[in-house]
PDB file of N, CA and C in Angstrom:
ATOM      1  N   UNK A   1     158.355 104.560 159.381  1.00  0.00           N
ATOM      2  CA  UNK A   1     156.935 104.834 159.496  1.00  0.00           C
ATOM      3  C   UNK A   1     156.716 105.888 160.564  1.00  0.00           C
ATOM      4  N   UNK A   2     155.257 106.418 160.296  1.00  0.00           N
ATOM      5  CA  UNK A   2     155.167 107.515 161.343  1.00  0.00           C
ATOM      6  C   UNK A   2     154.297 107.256 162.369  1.00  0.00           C
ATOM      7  N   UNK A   3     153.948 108.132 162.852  1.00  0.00           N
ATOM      8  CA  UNK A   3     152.767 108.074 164.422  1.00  0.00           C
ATOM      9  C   UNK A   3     151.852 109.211 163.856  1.00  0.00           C
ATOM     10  N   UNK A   4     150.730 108.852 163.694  1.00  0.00           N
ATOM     11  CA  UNK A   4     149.572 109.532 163.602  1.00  0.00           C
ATOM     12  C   UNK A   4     148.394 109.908 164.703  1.00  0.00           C
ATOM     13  N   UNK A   5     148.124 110.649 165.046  1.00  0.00           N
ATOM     14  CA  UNK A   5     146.665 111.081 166.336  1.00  0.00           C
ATOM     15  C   UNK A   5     146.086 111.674 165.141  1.00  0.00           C
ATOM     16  N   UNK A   6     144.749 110.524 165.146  1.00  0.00           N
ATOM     17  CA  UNK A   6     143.020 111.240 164.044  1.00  0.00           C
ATOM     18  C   UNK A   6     142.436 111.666 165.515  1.00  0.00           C
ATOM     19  N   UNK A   7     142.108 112.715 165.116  1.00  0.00           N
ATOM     20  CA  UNK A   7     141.403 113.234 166.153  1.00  0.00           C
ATOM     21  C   UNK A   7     139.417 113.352 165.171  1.00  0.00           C
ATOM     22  N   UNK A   8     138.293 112.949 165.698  1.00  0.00           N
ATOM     23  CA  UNK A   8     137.401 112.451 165.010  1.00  0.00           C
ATOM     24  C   UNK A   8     135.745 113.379 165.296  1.00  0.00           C
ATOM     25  N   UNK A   9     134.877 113.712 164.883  1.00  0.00           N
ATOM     26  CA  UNK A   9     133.860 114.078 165.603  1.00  0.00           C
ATOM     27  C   UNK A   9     132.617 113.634 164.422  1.00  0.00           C
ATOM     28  N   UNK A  10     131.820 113.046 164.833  1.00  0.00           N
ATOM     29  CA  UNK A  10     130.693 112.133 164.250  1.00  0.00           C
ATOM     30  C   UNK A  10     129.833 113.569 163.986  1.00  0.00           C
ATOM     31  N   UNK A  11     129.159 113.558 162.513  1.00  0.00           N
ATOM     32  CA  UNK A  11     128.130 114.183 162.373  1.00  0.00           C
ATOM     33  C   UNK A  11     126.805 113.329 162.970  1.00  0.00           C
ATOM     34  N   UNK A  12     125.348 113.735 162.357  1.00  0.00           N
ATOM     35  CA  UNK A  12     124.653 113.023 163.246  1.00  0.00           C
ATOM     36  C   UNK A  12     124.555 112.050 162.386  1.00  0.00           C
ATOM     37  N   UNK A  13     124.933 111.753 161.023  1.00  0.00           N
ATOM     38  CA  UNK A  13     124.707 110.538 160.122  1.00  0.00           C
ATOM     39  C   UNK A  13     125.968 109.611 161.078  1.00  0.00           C
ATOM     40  N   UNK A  14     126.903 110.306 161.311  1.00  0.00           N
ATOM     41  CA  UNK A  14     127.900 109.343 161.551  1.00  0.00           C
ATOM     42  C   UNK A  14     127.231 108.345 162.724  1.00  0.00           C
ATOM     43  N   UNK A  15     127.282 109.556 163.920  1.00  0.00           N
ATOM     44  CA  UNK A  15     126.831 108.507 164.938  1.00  0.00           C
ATOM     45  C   UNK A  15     125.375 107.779 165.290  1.00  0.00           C
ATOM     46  N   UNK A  16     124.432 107.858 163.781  1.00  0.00           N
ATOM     47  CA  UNK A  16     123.622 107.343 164.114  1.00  0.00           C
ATOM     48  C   UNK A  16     124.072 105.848 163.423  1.00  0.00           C
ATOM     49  N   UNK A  17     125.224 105.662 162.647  1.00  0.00           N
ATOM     50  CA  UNK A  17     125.793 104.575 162.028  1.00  0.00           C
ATOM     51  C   UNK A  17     126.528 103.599 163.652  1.00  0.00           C
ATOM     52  N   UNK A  18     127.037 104.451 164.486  1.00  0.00           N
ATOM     53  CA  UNK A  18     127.917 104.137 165.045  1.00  0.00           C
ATOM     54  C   UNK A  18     126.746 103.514 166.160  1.00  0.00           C
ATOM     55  N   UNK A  19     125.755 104.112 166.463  1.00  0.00           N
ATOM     56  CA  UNK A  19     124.569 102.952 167.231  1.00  0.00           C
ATOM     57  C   UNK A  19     123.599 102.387 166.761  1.00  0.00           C
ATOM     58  N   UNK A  20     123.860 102.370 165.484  1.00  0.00           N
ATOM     59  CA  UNK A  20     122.974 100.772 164.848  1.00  0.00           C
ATOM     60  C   UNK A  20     124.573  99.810 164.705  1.00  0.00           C
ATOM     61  N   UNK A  21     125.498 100.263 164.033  1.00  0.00           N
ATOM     62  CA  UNK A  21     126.401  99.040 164.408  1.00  0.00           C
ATOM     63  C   UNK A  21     127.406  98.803 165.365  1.00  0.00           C
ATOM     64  N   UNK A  22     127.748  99.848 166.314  1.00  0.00           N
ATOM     65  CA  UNK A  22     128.404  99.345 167.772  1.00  0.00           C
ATOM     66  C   UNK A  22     129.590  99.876 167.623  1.00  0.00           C
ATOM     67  N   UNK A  23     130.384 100.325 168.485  1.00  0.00           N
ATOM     68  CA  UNK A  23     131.390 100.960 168.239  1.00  0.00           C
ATOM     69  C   UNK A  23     133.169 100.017 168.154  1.00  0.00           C
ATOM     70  N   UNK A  24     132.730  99.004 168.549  1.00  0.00           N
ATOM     71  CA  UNK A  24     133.125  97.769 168.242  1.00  0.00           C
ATOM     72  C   UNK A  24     133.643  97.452 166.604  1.00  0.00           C
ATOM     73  N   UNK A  25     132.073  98.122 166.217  1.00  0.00           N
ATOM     74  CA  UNK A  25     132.331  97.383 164.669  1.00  0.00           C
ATOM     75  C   UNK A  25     133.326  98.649 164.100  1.00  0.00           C
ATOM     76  N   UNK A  26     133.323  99.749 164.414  1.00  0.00           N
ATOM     77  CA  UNK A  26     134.162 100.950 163.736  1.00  0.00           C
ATOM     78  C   UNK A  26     135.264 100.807 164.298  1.00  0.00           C
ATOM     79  N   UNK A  27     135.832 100.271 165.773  1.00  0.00           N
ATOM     80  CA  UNK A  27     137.344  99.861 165.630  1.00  0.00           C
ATOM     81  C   UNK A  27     137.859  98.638 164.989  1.00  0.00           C
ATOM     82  N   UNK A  28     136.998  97.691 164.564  1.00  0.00           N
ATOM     83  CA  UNK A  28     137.467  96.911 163.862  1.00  0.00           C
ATOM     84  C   UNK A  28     137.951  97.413 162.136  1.00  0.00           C
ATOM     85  N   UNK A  29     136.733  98.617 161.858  1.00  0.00           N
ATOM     86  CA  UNK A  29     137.163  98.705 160.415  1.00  0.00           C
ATOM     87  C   UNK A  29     137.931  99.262 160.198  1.00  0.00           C
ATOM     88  N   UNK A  30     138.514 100.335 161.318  1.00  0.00           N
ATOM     89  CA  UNK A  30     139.655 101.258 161.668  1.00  0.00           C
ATOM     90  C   UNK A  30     141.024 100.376 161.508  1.00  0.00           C
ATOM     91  N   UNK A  31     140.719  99.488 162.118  1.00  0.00           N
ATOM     92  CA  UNK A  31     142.396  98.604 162.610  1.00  0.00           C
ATOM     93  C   UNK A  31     142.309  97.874 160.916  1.00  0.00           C
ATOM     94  N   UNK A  32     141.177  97.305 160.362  1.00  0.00           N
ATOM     95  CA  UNK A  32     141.353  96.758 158.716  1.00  0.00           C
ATOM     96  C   UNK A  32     141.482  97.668 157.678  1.00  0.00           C
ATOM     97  N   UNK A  33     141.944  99.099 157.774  1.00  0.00           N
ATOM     98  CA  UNK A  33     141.841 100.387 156.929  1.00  0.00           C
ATOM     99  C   UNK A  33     143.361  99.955 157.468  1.00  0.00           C
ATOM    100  N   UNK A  34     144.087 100.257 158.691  1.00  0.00           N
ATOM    101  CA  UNK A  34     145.158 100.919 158.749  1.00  0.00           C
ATOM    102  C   UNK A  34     146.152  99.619 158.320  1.00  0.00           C
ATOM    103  N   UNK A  35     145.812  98.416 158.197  1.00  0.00           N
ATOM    104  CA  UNK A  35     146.430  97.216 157.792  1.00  0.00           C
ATOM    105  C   UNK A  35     146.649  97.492 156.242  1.00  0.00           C
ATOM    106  N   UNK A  36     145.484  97.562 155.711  1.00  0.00           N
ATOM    107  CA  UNK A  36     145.670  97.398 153.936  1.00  0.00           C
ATOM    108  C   UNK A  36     146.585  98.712 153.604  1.00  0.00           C
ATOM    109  N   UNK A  37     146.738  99.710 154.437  1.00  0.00           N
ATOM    110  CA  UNK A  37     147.270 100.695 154.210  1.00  0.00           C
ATOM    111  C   UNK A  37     148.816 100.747 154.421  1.00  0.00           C
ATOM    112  N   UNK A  38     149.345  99.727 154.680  1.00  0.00           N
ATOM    113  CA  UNK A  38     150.163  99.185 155.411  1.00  0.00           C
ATOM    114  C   UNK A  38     150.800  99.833 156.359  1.00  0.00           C
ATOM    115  N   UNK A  39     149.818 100.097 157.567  1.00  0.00           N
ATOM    116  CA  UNK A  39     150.253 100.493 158.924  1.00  0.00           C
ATOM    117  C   UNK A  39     149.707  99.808 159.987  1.00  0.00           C
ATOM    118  N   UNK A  40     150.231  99.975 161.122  1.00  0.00           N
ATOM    119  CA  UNK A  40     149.194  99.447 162.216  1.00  0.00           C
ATOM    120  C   UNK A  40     148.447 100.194 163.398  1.00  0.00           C
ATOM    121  N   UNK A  41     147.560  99.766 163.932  1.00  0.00           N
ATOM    122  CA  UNK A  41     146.826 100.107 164.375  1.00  0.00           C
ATOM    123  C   UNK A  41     146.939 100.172 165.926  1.00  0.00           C
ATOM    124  N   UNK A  42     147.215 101.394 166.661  1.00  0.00           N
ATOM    125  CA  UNK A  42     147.913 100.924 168.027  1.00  0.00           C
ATOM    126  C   UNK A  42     146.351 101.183 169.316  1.00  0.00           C
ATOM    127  N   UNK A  43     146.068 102.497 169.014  1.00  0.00           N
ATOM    128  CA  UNK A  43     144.526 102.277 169.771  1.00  0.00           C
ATOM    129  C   UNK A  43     142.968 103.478 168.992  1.00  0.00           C
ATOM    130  N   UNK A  44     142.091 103.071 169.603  1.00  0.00           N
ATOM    131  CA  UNK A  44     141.112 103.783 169.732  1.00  0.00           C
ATOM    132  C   UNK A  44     140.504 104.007 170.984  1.00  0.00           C
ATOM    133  N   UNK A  45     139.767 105.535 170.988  1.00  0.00           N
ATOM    134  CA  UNK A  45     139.389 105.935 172.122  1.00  0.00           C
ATOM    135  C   UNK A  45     137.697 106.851 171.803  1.00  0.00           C
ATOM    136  N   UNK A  46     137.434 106.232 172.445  1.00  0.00           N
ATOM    137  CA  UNK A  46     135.976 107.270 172.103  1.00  0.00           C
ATOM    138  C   UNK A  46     135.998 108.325 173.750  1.00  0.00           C
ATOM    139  N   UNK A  47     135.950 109.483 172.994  1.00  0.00           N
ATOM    140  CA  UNK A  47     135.850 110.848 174.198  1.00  0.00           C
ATOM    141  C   UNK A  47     134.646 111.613 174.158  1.00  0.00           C
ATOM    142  N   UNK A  48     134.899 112.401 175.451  1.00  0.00           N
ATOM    143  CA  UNK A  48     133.671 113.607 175.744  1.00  0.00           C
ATOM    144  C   UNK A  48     133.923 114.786 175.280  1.00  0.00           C
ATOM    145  N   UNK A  49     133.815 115.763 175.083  1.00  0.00           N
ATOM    146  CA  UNK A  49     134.276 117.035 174.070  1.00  0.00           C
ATOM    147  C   UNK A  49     134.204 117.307 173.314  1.00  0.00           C
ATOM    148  N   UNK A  50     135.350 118.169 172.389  1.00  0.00           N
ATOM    149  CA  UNK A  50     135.169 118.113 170.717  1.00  0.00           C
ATOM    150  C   UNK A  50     135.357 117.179 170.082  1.00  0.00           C
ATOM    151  N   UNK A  51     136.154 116.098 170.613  1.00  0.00           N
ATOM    152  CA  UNK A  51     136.559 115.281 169.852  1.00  0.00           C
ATOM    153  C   UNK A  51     135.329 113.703 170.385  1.00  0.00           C
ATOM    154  N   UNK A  52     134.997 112.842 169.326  1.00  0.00           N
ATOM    155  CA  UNK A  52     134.325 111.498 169.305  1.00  0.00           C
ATOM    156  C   UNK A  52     134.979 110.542 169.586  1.00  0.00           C
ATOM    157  N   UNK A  53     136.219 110.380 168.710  1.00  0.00           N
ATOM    158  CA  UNK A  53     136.958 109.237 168.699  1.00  0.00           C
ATOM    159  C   UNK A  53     138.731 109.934 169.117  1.00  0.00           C
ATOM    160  N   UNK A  54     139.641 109.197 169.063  1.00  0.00           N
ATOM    161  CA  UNK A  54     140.720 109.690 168.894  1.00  0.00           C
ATOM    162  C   UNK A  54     141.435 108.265 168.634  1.00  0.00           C
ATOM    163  N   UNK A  55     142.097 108.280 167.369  1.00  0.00           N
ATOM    164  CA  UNK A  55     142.740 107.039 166.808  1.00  0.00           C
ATOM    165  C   UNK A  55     144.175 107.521 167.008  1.00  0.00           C
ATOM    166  N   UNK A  56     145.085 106.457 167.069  1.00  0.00           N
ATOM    167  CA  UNK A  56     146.428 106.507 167.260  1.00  0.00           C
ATOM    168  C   UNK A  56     146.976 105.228 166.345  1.00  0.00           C
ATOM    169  N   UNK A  57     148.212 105.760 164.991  1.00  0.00           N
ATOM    170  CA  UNK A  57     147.896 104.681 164.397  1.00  0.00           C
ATOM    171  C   UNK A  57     149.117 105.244 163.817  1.00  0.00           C
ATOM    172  N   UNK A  58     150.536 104.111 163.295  1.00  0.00           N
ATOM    173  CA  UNK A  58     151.421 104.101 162.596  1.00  0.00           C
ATOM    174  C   UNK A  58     150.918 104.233 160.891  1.00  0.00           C
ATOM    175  N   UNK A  59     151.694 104.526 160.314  1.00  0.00           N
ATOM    176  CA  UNK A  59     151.614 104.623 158.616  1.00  0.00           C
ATOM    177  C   UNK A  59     152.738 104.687 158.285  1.00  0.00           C
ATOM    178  N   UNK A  60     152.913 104.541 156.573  1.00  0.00           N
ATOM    179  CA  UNK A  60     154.122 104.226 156.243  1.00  0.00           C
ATOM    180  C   UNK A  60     154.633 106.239 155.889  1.00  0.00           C
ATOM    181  N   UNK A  61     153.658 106.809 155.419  1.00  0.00           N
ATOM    182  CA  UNK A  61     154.075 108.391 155.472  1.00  0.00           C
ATOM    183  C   UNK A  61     153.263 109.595 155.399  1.00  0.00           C
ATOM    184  N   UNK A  62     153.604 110.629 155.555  1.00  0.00           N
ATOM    185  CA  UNK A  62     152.387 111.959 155.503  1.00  0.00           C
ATOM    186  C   UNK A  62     151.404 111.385 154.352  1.00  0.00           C
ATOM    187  N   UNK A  63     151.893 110.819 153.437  1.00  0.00           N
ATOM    188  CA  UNK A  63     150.982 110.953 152.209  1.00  0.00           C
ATOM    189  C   UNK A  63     149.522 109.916 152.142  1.00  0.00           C
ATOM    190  N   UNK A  64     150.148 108.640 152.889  1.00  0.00           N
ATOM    191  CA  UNK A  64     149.152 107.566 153.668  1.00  0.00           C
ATOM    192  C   UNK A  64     148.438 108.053 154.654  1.00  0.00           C
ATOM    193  N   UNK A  65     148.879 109.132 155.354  1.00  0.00           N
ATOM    194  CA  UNK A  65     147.853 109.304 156.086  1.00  0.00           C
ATOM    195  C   UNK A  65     147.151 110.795 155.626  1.00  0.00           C
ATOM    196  N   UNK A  66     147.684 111.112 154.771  1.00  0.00           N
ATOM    197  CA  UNK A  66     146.477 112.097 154.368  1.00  0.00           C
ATOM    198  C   UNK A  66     145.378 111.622 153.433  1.00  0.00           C
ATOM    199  N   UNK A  67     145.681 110.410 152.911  1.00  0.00           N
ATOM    200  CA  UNK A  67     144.586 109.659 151.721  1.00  0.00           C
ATOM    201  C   UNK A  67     143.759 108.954 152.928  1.00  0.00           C
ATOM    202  N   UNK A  68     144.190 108.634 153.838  1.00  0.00           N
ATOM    203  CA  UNK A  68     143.159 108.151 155.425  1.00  0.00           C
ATOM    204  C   UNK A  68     142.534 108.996 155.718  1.00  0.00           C
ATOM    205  N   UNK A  69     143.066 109.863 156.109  1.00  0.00           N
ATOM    206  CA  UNK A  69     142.249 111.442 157.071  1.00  0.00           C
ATOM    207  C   UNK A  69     141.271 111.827 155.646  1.00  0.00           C
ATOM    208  N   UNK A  70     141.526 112.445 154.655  1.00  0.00           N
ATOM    209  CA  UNK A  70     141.006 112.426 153.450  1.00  0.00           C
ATOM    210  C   UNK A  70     139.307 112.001 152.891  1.00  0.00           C
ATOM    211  N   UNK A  71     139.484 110.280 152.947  1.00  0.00           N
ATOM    212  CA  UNK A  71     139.060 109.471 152.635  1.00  0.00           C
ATOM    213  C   UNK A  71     138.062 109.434 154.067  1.00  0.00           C
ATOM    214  N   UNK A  72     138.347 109.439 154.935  1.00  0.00           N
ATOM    215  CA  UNK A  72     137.275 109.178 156.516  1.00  0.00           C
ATOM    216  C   UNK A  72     136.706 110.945 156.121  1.00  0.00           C
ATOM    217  N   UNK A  73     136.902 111.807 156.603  1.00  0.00           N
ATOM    218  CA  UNK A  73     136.230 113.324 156.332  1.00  0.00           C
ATOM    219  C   UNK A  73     135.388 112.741 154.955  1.00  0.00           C
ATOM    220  N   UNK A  74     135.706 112.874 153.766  1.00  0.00           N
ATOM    221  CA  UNK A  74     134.782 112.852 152.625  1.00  0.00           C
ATOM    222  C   UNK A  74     133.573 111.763 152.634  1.00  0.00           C
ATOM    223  N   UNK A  75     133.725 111.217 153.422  1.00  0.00           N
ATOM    224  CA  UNK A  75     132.164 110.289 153.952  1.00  0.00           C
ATOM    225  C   UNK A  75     131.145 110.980 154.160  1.00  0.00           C
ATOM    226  N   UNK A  76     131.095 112.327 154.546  1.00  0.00           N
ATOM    227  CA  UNK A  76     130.246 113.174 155.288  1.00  0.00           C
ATOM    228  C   UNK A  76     130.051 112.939 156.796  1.00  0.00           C
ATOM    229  N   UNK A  77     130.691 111.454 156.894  1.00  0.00           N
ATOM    230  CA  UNK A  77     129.986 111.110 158.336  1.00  0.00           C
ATOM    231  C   UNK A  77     130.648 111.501 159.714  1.00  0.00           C
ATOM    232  N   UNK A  78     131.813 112.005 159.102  1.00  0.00           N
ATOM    233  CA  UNK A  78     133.074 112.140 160.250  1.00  0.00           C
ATOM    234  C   UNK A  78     133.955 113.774 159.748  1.00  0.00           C
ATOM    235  N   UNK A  79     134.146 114.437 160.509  1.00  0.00           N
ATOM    236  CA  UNK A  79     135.016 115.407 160.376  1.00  0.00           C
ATOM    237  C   UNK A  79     136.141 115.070 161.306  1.00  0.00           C
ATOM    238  N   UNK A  80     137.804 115.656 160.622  1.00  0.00           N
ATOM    239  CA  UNK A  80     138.720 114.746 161.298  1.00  0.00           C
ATOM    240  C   UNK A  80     139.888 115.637 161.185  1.00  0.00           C
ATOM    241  N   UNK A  81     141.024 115.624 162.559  1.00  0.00           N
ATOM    242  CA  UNK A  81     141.816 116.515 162.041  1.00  0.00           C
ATOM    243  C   UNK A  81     143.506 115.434 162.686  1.00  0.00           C
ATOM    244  N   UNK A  82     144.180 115.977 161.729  1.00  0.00           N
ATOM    245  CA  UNK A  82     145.217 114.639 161.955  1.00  0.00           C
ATOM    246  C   UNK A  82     146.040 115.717 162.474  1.00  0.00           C
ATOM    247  N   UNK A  83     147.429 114.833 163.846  1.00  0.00           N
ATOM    248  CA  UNK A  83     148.243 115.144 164.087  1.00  0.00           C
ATOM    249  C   UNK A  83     149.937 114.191 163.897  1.00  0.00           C
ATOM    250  N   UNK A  84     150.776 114.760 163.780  1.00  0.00           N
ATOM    251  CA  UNK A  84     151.881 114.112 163.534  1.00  0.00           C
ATOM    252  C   UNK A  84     152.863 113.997 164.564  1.00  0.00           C
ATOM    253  N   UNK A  85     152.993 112.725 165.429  1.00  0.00           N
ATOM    254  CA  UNK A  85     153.237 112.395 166.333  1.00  0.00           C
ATOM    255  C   UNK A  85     154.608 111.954 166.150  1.00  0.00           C
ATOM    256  N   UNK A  86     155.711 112.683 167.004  1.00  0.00           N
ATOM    257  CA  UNK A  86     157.210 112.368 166.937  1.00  0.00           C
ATOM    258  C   UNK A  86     157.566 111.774 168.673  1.00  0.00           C
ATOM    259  N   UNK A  87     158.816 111.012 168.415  1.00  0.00           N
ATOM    260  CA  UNK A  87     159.276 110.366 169.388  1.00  0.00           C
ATOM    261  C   UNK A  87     160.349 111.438 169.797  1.00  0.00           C
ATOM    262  N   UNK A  88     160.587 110.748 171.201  1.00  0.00           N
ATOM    263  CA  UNK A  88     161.287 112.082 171.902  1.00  0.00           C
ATOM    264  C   UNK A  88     162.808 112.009 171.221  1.00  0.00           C
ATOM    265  N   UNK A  89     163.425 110.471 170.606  1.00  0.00           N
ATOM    266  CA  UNK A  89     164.564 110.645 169.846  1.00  0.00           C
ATOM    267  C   UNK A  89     164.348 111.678 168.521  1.00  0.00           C
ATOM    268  N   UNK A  90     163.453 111.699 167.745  1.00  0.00           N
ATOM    269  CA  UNK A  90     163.066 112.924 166.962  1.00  0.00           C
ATOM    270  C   UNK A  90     163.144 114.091 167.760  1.00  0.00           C
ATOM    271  N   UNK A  91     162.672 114.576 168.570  1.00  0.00           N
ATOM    272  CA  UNK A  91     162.724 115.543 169.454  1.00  0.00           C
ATOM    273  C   UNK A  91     163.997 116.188 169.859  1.00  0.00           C
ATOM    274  N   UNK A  92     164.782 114.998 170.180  1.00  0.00           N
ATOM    275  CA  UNK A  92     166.253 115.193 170.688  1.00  0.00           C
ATOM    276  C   UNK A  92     166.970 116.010 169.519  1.00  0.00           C
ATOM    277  N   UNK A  93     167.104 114.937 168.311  1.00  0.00           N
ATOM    278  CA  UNK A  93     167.498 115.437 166.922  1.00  0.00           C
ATOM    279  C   UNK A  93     166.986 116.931 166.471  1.00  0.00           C
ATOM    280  N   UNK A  94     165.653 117.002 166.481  1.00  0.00           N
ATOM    281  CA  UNK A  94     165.003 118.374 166.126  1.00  0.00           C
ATOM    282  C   UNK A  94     165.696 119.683 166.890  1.00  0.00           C
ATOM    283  N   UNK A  95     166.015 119.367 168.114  1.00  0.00           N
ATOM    284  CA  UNK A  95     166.361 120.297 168.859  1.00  0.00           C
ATOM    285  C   UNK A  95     168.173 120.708 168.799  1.00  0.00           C
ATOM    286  N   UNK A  96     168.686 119.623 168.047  1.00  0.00           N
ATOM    287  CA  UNK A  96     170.095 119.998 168.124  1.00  0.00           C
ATOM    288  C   UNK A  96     170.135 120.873 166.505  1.00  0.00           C
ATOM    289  N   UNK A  97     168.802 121.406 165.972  1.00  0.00           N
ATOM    290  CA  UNK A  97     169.014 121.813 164.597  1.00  0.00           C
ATOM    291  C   UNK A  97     169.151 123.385 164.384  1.00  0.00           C
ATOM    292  N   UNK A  98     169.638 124.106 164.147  1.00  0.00           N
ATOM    293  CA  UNK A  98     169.788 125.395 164.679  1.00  0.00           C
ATOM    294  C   UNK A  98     168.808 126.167 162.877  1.00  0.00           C
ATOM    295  N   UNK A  99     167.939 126.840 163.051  1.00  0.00           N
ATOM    296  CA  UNK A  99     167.465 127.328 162.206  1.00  0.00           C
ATOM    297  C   UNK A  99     167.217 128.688 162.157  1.00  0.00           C
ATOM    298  N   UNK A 100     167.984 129.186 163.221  1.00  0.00           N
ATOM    299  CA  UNK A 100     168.223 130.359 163.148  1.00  0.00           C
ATOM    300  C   UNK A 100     167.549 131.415 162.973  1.00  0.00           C
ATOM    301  N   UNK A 101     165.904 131.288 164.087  1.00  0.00           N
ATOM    302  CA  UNK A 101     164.774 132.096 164.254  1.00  0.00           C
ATOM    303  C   UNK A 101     165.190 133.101 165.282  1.00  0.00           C
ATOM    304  N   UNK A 102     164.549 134.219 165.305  1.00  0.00           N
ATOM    305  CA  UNK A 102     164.726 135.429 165.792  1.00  0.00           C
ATOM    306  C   UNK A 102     163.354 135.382 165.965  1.00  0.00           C
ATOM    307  N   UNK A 103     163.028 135.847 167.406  1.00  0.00           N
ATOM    308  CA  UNK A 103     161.435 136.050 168.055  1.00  0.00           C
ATOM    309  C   UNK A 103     161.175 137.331 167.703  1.00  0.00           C
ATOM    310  N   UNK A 104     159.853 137.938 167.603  1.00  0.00           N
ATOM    311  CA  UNK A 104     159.554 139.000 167.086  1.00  0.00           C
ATOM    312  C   UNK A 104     160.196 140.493 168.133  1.00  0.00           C
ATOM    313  N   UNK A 105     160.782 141.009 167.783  1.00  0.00           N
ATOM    314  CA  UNK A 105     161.555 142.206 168.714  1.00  0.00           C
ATOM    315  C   UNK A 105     162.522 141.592 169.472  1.00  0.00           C
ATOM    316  N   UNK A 106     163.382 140.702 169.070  1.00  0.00           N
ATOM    317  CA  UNK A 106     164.785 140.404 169.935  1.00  0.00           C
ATOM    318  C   UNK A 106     165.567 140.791 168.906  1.00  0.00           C
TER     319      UNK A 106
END
């Protein structure tokens, strides 16, 4: 399974949903989306900036979490941009891979 960062920003339909029902109630439906989906749900964060929310959440693959990211954007209520979160043993691996890039003018 993978590591996902939704990065989130409420239109004004969204967040006028999000203070008639509490923001409470949208991490709960968050953590019951990423269950049936069969992933889990590690946190939510509501921020100041561009971003509203920022979810952090396992899935079983790119394709689960693009029918998530997907499926939350086409609400109208939320615009959302996903990131794909690797562990530093991925990292380690990635880096012993030689792919044999040339920087522009070397």
């Amino acid at each position: 399974m993978g590591h996902y960062m939704f990065r989130a920003s409420y239109t004004v339909v969204g967040l006028k949903g999000v203070l008639k029902e509490g923001a409470s109630s949208r991490a709960a439906m968050i953590k019951e989306l990423t269950e049936k989906a069969g992933g889990r749900f590690e946190a939510i964060y509501w921020a100041f900036g561009d971003d509203d929310v920022i979810v952090i959440a396992e899935l079983p693959d790119n394709t689960t979490a693009a029918a998530f990211a997907t499926a939350v954007s086409a609400s109208g209520a939320v615009t959302a941009a996903t990131t794909v979160l690797i562990t530093a043993d991925e990292m380690d691996a990635a880096a012993k891979i030689n792919i044999g890039y040339r920087a522009p003018g070397a």
